[in-house]
Protein backbone atom coordinates (compact mmCIF):
# COMPACT_ATOMS: atom_id res chain seq x y z
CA UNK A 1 74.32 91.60 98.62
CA UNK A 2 78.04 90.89 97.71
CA UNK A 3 80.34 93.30 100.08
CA UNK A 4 83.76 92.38 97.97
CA UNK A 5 86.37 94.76 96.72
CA UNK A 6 89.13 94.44 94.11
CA UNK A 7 92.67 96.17 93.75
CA UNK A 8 95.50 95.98 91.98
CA UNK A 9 99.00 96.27 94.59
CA UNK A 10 102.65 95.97 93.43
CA UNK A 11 105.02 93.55 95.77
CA UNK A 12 108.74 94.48 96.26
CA UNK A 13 110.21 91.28 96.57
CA UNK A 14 113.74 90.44 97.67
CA UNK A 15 115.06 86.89 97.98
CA UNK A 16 111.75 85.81 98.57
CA UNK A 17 110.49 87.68 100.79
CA UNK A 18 107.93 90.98 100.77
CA UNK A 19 109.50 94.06 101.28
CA UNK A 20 106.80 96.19 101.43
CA UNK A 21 103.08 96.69 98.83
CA UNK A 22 101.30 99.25 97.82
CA UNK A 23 98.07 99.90 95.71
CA UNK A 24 98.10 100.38 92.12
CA UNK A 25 94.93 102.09 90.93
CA UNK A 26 95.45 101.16 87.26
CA UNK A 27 98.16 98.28 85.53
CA UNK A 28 98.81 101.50 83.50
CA UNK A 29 100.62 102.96 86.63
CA UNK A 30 102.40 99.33 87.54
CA UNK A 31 106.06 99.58 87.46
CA UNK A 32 108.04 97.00 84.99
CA UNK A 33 110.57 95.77 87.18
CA UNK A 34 111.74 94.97 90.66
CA UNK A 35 107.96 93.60 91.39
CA UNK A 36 105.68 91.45 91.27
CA UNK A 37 101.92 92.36 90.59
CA UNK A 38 98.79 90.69 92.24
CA UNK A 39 95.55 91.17 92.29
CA UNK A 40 93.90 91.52 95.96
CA UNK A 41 89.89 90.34 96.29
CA UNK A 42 88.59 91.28 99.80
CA UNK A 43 85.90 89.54 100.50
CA UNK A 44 83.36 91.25 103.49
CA UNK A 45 80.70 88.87 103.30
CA UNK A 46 79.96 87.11 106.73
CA UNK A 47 80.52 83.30 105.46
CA UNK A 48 83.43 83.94 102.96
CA UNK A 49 85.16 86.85 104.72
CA UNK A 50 88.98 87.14 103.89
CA UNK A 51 91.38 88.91 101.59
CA UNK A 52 92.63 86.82 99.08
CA UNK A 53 95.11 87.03 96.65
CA UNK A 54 95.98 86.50 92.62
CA UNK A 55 99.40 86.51 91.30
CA UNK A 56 101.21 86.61 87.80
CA UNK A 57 103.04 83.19 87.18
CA UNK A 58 105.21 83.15 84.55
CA UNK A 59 103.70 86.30 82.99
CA UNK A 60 100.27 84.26 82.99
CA UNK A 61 97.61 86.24 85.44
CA UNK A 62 96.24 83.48 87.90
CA UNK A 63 92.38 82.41 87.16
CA UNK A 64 92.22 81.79 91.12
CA UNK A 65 92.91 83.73 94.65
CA UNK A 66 95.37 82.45 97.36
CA UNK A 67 94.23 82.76 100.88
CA UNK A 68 97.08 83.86 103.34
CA UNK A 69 98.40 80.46 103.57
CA UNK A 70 99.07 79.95 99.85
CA UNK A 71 95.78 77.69 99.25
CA UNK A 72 94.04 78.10 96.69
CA UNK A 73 90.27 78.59 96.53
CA UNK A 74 88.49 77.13 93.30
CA UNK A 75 85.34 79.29 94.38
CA UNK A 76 87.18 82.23 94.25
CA UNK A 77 87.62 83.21 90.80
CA UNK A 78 89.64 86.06 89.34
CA UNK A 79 86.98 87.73 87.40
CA UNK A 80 87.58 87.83 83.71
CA UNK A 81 87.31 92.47 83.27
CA UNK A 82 90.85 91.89 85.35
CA UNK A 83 92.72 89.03 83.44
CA UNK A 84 91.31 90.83 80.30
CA UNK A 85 93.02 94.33 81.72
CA UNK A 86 96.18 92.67 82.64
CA UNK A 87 96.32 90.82 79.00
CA UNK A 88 95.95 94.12 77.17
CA UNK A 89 98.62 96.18 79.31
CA UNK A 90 101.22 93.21 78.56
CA UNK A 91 100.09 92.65 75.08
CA UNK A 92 98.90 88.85 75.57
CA UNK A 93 95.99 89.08 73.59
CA UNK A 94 92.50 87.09 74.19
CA UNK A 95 93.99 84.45 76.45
């Protein structure tokens, strides 16, 4: 049985760094400036436990999660309901 949870957050970023997160239940609700979006996968399964990250580069959702360290994890792909959903809410079409 998979034990894995998705949610949207919102990042306040400031010269690079994280100022603070917090969840965002729907894209509808995501703010348009001052932060960056990302989509968080947390993972509660005994071999591939971890929380894992998926940003928007250059207004393109990622296809793949970060781990903490920045690496990313071919195995861990962003499933397509939530690049779908973040296409629609920025008008991007079938990409």
């Amino acid at each position: 049985m998979k034990n894995i949870q998705y949610e949207w957050i919102i990042e306040e970023i400031d010269v690079g760094f994280i100022l603070g997160f917090e969840t965002c239940p729907s894209l509808k609700d995501y703010p348009e400036t001052h932060y960056e979006i990302a989509l968080v996968l947390m993972d509660w399964n005994s071999t591939t436990e971890g929380k894992y990250w998926a940003y928007v580069k250059d207004g393109i959702m990622s296809t793949v999660f970060l781990d903490a360290f920045g690496i990313e994890h071919d195995y861990k792909k962003v499933p397509e309901k939530f690049i779908k959903e973040f296409n629609k809410k920025n008008n991007l079409g079938n990409r």
